[in-house]
C-alpha atoms as a PDB file:
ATOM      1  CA  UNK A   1     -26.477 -18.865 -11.004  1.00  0.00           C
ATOM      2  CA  UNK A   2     -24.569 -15.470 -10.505  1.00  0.00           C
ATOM      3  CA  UNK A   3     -25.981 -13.810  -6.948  1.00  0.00           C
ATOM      4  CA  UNK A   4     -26.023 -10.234  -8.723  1.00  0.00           C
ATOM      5  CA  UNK A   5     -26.431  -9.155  -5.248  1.00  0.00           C
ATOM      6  CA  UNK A   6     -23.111 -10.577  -3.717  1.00  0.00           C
ATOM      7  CA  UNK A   7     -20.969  -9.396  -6.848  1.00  0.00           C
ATOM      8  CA  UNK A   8     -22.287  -5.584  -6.265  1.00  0.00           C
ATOM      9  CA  UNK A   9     -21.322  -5.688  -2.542  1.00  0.00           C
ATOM     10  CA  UNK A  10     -18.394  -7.550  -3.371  1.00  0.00           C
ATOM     11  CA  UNK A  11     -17.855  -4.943  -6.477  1.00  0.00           C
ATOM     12  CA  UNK A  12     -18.022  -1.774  -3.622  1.00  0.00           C
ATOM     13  CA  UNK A  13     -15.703  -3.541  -1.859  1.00  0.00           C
ATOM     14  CA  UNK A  14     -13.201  -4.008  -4.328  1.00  0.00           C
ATOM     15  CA  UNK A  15     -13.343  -0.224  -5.581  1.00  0.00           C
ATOM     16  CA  UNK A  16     -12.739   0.898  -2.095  1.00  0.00           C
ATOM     17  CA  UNK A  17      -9.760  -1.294  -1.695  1.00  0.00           C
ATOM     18  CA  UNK A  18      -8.478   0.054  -5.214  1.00  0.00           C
ATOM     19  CA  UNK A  19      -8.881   3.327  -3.785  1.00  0.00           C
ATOM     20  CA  UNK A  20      -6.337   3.475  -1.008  1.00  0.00           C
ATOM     21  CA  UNK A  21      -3.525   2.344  -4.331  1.00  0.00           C
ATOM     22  CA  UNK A  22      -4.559   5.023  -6.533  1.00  0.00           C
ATOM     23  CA  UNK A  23      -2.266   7.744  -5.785  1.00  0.00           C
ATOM     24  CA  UNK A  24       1.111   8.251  -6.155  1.00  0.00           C
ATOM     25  CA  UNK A  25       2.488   8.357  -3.046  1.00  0.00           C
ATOM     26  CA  UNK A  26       0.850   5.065  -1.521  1.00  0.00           C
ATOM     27  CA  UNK A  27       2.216   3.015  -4.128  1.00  0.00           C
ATOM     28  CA  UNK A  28       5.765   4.926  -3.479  1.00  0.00           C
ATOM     29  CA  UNK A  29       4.910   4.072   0.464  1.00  0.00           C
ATOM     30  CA  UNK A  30       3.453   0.516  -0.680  1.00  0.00           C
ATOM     31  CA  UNK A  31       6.645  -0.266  -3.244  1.00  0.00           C
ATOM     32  CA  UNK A  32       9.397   1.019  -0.504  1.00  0.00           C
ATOM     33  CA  UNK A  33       7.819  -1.624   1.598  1.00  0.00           C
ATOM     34  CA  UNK A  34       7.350  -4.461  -0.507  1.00  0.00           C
ATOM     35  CA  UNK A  35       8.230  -7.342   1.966  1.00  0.00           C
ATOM     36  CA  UNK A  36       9.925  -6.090   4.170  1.00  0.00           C
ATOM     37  CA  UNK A  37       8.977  -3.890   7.478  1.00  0.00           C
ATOM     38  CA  UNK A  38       9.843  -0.081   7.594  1.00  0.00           C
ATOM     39  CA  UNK A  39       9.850   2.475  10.052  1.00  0.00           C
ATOM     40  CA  UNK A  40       8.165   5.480   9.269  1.00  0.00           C
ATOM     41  CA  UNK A  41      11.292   7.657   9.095  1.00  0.00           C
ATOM     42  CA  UNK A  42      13.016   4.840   6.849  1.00  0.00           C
ATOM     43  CA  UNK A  43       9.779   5.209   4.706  1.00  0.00           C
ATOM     44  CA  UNK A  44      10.254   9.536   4.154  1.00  0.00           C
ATOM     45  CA  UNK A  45      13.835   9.557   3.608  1.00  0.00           C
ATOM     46  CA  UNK A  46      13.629   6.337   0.679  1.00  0.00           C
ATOM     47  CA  UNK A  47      10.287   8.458  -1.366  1.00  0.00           C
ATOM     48  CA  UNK A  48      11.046  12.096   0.197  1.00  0.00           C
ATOM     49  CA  UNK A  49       7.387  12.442   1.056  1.00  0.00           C
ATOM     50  CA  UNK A  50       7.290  15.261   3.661  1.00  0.00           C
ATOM     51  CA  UNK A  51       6.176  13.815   7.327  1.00  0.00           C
ATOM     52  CA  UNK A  52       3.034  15.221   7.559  1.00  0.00           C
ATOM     53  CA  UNK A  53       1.657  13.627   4.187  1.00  0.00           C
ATOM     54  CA  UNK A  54       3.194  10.351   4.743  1.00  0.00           C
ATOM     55  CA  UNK A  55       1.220  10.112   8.438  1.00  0.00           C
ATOM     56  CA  UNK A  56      -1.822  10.985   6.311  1.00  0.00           C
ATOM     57  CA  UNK A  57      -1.263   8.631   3.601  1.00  0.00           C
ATOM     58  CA  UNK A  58      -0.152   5.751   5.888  1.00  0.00           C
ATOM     59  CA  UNK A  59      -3.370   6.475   7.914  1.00  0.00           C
ATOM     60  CA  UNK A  60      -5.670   6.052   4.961  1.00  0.00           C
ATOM     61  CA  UNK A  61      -3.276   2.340   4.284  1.00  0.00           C
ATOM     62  CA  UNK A  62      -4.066   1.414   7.488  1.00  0.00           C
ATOM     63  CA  UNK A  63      -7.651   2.187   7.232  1.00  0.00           C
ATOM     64  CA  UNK A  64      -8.445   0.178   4.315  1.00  0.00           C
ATOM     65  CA  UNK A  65      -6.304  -2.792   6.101  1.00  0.00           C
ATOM     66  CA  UNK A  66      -3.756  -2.284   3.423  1.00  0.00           C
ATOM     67  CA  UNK A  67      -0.610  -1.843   6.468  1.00  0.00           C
ATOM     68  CA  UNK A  68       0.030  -2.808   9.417  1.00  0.00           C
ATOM     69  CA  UNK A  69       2.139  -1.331  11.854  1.00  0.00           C
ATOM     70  CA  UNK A  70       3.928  -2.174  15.490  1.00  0.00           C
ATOM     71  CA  UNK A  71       5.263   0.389  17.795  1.00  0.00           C
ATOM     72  CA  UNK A  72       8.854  -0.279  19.057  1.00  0.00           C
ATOM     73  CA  UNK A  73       9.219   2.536  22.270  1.00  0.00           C
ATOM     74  CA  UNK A  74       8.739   5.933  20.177  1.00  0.00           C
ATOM     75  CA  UNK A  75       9.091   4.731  16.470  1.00  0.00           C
ATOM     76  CA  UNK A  76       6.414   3.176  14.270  1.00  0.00           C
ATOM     77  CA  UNK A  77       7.129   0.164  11.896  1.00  0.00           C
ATOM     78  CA  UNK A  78       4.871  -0.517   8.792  1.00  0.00           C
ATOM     79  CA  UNK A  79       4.464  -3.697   6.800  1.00  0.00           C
ATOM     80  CA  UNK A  80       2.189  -4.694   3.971  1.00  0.00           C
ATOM     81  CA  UNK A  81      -0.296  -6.614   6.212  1.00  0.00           C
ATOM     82  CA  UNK A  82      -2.731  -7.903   2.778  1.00  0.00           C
ATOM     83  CA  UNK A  83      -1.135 -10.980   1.196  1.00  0.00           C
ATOM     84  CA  UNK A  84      -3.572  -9.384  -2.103  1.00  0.00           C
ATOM     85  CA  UNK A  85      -1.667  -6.369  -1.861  1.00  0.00           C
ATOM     86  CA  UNK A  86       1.952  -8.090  -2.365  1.00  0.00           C
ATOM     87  CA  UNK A  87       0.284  -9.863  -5.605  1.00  0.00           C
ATOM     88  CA  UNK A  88      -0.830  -6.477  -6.961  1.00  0.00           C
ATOM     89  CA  UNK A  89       2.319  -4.597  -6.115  1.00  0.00           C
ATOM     90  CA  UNK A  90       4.164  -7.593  -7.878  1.00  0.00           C
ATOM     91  CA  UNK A  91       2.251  -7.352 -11.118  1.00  0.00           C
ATOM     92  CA  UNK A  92       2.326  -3.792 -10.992  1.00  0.00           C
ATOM     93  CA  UNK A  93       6.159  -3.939 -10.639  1.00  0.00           C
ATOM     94  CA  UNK A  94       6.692  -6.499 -13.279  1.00  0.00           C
ATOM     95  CA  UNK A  95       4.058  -4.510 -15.803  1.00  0.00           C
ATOM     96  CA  UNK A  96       5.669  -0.845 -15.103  1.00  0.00           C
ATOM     97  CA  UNK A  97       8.910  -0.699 -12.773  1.00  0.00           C
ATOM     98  CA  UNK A  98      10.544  -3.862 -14.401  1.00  0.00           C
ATOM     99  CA  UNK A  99      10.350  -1.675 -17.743  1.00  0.00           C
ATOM    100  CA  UNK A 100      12.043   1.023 -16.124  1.00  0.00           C
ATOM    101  CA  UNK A 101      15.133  -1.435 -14.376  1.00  0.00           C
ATOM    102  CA  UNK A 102      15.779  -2.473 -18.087  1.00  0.00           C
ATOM    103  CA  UNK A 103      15.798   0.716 -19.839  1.00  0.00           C
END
């Protein structure tokens, strides 16, 4: 039998998580990064998101556990730190940027 309980708390959970991807420039940040690590100043001159909105937007990745980051001296490295993150990016790729690579 379904615990109707679990799957709502598991549903709120979800829909926050699916938050932090739905906007543009997190799955720029998120697609940029793919699997490999970035630094932060790597990550504005690849999508051309101004500083301050990238800090924001990588804050709000990092608060739903979406990134990672390490600090090496003064400059901050990002990396997709959910292993469900690289399966969504990778569907999302295949379903919408592999239509653009073959246009």
């Amino acid at each position: 039998m379904i615990d109707m309980q679990a799957m709502e708390s598991q549903a709120q959970e979800v829909a926050g998580f699916l938050k932090g991807l739905a906007n543009t420039h997190r799955l720029l940040i998120l697609c940029r990064l793919g699997a490999d690590e970035k630094s932060v100043t790597q990550l504005i001159e690849e999508t051309g998101i101004a500083q301050t909105s990238m800090s924001q937007h990588l804050a709000k990745l990092r608060d739903e556990g979406i990134v990672s980051y390490r600090r090496d001296h003064r400059t901050l490295y990002y990396k997709v730190s959910n292993p469900a993150i690289r399966d969504i990016m990778e569907v999302l790729y295949d379903h919408f940027c592999g239509k653009i690579d073959n246009d």
